[in-house]
N, C-alpha and C. Protein backbone atom coordinates (compact mmCIF):
# COMPACT_ATOMS: atom_id res chain seq x y z
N UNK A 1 16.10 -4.92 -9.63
CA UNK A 1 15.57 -6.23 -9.91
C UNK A 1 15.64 -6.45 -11.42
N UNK A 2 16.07 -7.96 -11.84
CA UNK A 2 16.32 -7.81 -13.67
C UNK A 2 15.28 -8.85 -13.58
N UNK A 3 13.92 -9.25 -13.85
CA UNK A 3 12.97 -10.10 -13.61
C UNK A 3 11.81 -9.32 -14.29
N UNK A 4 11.49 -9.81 -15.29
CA UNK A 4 9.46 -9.64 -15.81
C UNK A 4 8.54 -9.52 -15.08
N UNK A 5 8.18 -8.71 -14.72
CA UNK A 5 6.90 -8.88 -13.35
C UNK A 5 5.89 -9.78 -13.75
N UNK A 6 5.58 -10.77 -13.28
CA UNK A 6 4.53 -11.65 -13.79
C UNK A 6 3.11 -11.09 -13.76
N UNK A 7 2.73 -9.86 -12.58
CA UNK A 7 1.62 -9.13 -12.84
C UNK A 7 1.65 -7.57 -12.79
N UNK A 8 1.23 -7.07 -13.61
CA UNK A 8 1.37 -4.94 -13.56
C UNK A 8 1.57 -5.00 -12.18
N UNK A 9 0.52 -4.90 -11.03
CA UNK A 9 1.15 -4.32 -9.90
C UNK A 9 2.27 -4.68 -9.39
N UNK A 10 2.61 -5.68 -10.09
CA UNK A 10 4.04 -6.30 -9.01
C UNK A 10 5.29 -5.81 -9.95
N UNK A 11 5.66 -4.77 -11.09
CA UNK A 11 6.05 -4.24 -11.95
C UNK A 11 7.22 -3.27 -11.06
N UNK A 12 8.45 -3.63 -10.69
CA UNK A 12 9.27 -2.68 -10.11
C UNK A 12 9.95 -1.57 -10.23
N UNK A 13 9.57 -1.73 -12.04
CA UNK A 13 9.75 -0.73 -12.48
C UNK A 13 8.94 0.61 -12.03
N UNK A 14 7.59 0.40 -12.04
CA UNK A 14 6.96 1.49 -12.03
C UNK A 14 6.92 2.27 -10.90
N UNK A 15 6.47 3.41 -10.91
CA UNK A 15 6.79 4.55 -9.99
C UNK A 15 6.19 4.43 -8.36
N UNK A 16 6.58 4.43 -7.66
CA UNK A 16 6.03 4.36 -6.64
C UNK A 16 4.87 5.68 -5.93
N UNK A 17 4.04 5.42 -5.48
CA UNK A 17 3.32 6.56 -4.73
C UNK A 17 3.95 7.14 -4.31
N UNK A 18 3.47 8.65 -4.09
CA UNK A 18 4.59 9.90 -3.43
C UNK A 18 4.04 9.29 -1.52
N UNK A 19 2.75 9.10 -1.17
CA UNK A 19 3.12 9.34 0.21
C UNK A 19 3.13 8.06 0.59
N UNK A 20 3.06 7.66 1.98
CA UNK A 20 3.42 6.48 2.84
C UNK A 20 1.96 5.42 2.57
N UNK A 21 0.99 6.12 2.69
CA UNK A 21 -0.21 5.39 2.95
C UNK A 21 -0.49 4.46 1.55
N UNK A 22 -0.19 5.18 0.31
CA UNK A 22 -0.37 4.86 -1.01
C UNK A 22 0.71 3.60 -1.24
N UNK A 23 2.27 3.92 -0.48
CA UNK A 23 3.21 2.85 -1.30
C UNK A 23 2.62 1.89 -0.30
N UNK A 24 1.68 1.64 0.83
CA UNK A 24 1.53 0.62 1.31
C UNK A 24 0.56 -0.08 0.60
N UNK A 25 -0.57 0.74 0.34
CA UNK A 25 -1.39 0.01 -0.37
C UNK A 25 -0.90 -0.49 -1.44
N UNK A 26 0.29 0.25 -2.25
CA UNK A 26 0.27 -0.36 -3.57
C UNK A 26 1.40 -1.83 -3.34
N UNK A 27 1.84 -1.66 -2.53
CA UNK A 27 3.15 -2.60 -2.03
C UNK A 27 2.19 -4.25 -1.73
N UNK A 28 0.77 -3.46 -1.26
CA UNK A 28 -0.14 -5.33 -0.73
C UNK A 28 -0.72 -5.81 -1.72
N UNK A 29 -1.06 -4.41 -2.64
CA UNK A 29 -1.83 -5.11 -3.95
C UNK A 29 -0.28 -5.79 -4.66
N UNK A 30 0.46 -5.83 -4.87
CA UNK A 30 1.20 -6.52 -5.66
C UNK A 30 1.21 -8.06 -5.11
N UNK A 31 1.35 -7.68 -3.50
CA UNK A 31 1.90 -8.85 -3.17
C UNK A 31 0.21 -9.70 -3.60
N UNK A 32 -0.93 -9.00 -2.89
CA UNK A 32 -2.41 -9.97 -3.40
C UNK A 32 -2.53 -10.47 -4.32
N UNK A 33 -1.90 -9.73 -5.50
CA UNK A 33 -1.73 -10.66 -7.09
C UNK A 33 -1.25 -11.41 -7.48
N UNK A 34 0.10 -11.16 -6.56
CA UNK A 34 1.24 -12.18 -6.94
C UNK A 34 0.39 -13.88 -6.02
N UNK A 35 0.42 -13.42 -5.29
CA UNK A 35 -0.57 -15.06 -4.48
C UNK A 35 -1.87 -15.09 -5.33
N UNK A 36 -2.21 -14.36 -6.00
CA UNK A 36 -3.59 -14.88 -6.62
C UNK A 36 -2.74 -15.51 -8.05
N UNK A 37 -1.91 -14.81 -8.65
CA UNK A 37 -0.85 -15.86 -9.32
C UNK A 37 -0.32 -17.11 -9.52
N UNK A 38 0.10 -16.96 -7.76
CA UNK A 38 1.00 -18.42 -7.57
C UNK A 38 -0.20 -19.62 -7.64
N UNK A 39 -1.35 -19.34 -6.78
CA UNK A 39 -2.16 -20.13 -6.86
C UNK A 39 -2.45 -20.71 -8.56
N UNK A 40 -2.45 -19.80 -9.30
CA UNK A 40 -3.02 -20.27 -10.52
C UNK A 40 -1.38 -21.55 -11.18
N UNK A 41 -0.94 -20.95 -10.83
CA UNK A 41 0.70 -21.49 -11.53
C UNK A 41 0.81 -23.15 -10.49
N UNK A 42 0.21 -22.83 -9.03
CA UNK A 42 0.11 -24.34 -9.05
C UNK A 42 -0.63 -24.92 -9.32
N UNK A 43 -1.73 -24.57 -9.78
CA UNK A 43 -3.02 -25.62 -10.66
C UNK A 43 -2.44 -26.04 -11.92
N UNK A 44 -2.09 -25.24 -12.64
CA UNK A 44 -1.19 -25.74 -13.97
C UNK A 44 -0.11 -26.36 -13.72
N UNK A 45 0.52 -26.71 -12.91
CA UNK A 45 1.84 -26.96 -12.91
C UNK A 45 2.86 -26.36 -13.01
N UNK A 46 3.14 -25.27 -13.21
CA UNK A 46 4.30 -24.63 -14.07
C UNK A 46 5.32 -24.38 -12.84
N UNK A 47 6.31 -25.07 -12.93
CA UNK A 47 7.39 -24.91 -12.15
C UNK A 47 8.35 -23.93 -12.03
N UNK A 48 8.94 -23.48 -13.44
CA UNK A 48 10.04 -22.21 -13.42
C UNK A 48 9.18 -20.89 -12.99
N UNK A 49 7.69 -20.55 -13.81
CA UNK A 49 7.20 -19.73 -13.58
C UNK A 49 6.60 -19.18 -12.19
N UNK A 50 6.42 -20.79 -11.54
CA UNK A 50 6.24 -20.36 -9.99
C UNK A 50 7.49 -20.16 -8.55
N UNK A 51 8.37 -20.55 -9.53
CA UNK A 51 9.72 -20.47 -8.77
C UNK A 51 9.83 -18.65 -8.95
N UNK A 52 10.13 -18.32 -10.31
CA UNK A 52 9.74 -16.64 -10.19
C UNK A 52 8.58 -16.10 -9.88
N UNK A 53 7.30 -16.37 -9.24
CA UNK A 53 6.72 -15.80 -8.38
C UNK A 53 7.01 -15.77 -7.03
N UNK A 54 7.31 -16.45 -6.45
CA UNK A 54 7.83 -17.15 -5.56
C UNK A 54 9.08 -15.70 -5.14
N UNK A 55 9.64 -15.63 -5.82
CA UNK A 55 10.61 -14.69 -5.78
C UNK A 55 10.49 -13.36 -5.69
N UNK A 56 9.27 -12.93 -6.70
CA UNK A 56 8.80 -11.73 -6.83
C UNK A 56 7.56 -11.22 -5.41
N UNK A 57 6.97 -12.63 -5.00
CA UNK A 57 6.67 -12.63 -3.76
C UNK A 57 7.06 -12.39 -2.48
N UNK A 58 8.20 -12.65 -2.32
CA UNK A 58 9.32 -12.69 -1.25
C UNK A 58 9.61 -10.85 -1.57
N UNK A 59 9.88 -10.32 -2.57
CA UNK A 59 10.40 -9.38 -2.65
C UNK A 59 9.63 -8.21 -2.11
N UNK A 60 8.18 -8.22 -2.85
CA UNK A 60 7.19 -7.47 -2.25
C UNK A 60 6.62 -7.37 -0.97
N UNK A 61 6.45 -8.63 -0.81
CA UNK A 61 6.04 -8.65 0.97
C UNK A 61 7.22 -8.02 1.66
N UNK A 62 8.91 -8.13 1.29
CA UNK A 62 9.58 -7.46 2.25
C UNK A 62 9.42 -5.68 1.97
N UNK A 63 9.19 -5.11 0.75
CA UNK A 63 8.31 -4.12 0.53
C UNK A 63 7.23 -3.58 1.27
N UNK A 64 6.15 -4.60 1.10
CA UNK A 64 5.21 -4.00 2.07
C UNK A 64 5.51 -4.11 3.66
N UNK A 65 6.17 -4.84 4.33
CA UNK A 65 6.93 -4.88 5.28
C UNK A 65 7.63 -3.39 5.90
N UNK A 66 8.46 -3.07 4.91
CA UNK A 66 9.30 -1.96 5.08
C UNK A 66 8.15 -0.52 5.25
N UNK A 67 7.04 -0.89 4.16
CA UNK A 67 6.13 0.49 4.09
C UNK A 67 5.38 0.24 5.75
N UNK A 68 5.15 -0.90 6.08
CA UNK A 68 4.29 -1.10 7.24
C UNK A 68 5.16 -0.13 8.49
N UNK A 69 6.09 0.07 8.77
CA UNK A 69 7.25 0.77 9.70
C UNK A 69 6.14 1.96 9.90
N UNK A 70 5.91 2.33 8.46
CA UNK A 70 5.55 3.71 9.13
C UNK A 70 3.89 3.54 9.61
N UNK A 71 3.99 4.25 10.54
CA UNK A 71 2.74 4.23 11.62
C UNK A 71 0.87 4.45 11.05
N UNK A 72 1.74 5.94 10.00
CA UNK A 72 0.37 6.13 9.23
C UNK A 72 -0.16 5.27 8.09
N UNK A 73 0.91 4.57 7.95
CA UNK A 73 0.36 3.19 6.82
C UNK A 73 -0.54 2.20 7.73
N UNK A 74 -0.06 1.91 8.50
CA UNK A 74 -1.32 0.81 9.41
C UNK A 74 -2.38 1.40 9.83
N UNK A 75 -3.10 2.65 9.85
CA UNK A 75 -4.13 2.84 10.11
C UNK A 75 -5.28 2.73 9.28
């Protein structure tokens, strides 16, 4: 991804948790920020900046998506 994370957890750079249960959690907190984000970006208006949340949103949820597969993450 070549994109600024608009919030630390949503940062793709950074390392992911070693086990399943952790990259899920950390995979929803990004996405929870990123919507506690967007919300703010449509009170202001800001259009480009919510177009790249928007994006960085889409990305994570298919993230946490992918971590959800495994069985011991949903419990």
């Amino acid at each position: 991804m070549s994109f600024a994370p608009l919030t630390v957890s949503a940062d793709p750079a950074r390392p992911m948790p070693a086990s399943n249960v952790a990259r899920f959690d950390a995979a929803n907190a990004a996405v929870a920020s990123l919507r506690d984000e967007q919300r703010r970006l449509q009170r202001l208006g800001f259009e480009l900046p919510l177009a790249r949340c928007h994006q960085q949103l889409r990305f994570w949820s298919f993230v946490s998506a992918v971590c959800s597969l495994d069985p011991q993450a949903r419990s």
